[in-house]
C-alpha atoms as a PDB file:
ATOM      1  CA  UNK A   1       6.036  38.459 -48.712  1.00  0.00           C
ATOM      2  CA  UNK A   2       4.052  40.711 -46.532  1.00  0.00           C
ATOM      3  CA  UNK A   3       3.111  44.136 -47.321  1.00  0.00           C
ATOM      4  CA  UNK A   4       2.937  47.447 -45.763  1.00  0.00           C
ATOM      5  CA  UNK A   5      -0.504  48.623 -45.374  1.00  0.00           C
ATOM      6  CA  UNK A   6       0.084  52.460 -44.005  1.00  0.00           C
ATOM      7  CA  UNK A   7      -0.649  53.986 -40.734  1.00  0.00           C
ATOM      8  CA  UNK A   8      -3.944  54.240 -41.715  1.00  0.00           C
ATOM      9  CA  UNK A   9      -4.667  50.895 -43.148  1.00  0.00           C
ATOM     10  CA  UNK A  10      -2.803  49.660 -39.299  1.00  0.00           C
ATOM     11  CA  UNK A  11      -5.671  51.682 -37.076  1.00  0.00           C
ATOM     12  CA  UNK A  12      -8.217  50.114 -39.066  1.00  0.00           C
ATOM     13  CA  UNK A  13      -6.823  46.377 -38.392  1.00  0.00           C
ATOM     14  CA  UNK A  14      -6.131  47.112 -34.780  1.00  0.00           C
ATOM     15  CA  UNK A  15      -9.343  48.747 -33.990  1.00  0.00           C
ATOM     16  CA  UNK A  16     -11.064  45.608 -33.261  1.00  0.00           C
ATOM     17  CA  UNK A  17      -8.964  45.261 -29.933  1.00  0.00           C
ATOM     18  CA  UNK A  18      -9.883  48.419 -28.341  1.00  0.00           C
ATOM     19  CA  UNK A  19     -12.842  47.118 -26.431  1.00  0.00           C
ATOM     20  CA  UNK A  20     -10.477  43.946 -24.721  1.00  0.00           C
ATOM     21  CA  UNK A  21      -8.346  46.610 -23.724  1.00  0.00           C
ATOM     22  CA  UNK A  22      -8.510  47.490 -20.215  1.00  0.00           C
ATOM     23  CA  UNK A  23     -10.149  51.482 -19.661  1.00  0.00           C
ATOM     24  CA  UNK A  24      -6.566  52.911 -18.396  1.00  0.00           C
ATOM     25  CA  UNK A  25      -5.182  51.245 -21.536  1.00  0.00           C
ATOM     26  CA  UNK A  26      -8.293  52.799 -23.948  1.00  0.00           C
ATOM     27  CA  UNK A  27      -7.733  56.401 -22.317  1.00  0.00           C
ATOM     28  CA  UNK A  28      -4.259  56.188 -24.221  1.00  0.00           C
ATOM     29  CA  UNK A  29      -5.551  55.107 -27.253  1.00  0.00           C
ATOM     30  CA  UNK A  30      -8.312  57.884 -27.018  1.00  0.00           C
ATOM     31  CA  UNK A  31      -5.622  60.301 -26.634  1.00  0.00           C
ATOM     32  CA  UNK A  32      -3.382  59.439 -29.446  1.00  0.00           C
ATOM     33  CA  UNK A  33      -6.652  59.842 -31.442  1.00  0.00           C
ATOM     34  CA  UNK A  34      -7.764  62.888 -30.120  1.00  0.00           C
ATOM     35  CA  UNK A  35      -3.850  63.898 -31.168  1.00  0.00           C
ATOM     36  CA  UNK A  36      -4.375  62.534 -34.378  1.00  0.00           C
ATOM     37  CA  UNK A  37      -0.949  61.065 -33.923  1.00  0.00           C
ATOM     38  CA  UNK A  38      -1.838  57.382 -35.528  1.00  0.00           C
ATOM     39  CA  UNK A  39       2.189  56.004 -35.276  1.00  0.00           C
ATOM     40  CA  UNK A  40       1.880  56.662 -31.170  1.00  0.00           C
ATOM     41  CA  UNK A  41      -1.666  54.586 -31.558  1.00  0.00           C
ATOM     42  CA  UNK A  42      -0.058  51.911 -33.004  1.00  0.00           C
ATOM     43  CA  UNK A  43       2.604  51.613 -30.608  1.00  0.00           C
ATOM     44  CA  UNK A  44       0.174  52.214 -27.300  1.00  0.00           C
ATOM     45  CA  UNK A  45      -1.694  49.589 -28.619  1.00  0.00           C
ATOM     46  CA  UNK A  46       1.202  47.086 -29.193  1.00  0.00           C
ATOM     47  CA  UNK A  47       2.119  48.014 -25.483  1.00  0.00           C
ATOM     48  CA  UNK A  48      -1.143  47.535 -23.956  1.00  0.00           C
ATOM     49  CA  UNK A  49      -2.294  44.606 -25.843  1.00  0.00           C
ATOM     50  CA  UNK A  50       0.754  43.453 -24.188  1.00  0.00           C
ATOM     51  CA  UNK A  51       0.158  44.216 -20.996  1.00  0.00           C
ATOM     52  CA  UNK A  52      -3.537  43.726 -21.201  1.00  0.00           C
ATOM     53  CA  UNK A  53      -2.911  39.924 -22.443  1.00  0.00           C
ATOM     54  CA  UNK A  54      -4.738  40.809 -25.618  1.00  0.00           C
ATOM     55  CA  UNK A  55      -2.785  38.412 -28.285  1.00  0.00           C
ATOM     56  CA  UNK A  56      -1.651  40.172 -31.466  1.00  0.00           C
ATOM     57  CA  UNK A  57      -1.773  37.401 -34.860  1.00  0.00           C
ATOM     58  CA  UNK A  58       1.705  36.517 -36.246  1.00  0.00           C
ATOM     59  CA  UNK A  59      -0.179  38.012 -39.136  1.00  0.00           C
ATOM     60  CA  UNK A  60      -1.023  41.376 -38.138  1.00  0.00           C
ATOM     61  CA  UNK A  61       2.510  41.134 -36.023  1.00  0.00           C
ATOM     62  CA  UNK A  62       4.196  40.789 -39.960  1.00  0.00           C
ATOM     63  CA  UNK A  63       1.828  43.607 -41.761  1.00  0.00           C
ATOM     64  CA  UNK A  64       2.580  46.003 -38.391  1.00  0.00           C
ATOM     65  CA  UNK A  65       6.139  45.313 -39.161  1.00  0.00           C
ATOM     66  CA  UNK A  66       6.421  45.512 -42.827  1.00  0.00           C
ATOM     67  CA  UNK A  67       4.679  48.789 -42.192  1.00  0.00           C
ATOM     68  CA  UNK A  68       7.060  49.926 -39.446  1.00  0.00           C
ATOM     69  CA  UNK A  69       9.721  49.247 -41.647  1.00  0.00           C
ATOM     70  CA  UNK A  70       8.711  51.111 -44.697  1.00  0.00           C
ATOM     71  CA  UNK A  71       8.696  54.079 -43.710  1.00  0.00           C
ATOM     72  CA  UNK A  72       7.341  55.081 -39.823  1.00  0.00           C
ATOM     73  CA  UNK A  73       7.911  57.755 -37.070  1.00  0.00           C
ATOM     74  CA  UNK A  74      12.003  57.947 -36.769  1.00  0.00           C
ATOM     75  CA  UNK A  75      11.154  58.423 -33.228  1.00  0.00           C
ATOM     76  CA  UNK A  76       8.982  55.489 -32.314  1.00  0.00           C
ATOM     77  CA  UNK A  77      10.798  52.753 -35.142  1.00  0.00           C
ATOM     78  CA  UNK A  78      13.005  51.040 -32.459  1.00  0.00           C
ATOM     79  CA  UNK A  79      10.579  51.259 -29.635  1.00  0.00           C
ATOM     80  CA  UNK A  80       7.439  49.888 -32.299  1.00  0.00           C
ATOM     81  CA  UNK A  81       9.748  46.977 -33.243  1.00  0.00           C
ATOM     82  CA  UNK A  82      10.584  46.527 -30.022  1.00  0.00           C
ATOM     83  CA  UNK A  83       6.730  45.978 -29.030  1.00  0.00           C
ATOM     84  CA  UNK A  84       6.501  43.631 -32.055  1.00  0.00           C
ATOM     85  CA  UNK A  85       9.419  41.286 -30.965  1.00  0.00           C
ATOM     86  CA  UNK A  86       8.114  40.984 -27.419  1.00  0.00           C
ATOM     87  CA  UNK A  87       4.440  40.261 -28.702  1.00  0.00           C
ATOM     88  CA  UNK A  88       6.377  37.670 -31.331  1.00  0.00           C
ATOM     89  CA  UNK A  89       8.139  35.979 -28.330  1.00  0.00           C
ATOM     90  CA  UNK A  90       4.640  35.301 -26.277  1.00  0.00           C
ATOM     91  CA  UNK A  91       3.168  34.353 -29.235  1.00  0.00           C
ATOM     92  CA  UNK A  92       5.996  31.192 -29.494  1.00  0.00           C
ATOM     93  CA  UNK A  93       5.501  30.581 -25.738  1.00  0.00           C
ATOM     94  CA  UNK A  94       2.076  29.826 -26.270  1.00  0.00           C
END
């Protein structure tokens, strides 16, 4: 069983994807720092990484959603999950 981590504990583990993010796709992540608004980090980065073609683990895909799941912005849950299950489904076309 996977656990939550917290916000927190989720910008630390997706950190190390910020530099094969492309610059327009960093400038969001920059912002949601500079807003301190970690949930919206999270979810730019799911988006980007996306877009970008940066591949998110299963793992970290789990953890994000365990997290997600336990308690998360009630604004951003379906959108966040969303991200998740699209990252999930490139992730078994591979």
């Amino acid at each position: 069983m996977v656990e939550a981590v917290g916000i927190r504990g989720l910008t630390t583990l997706y950190a190390p994807f910020y530099d094969a993010l492309s610059k327009g796709s960093r400038i969001f992540i920059d912002s949601d720092r500079m807003a301190v608004d970690p949930a919206m980090e999270i979810d730019d980065f799911l988006q980007f990484s996306l877009l970008d073609g940066v591949e998110i683990s299963d793992e970290l895909l789990d953890i994000t959603e365990a997290s997600v799941r336990g308690g998360w912005d009630p604004e951003l849950t379906e959108r966040t999950l969303g991200w998740i299950a699209k990252h999930r489904q490139r992730n078994q076309a591979a």
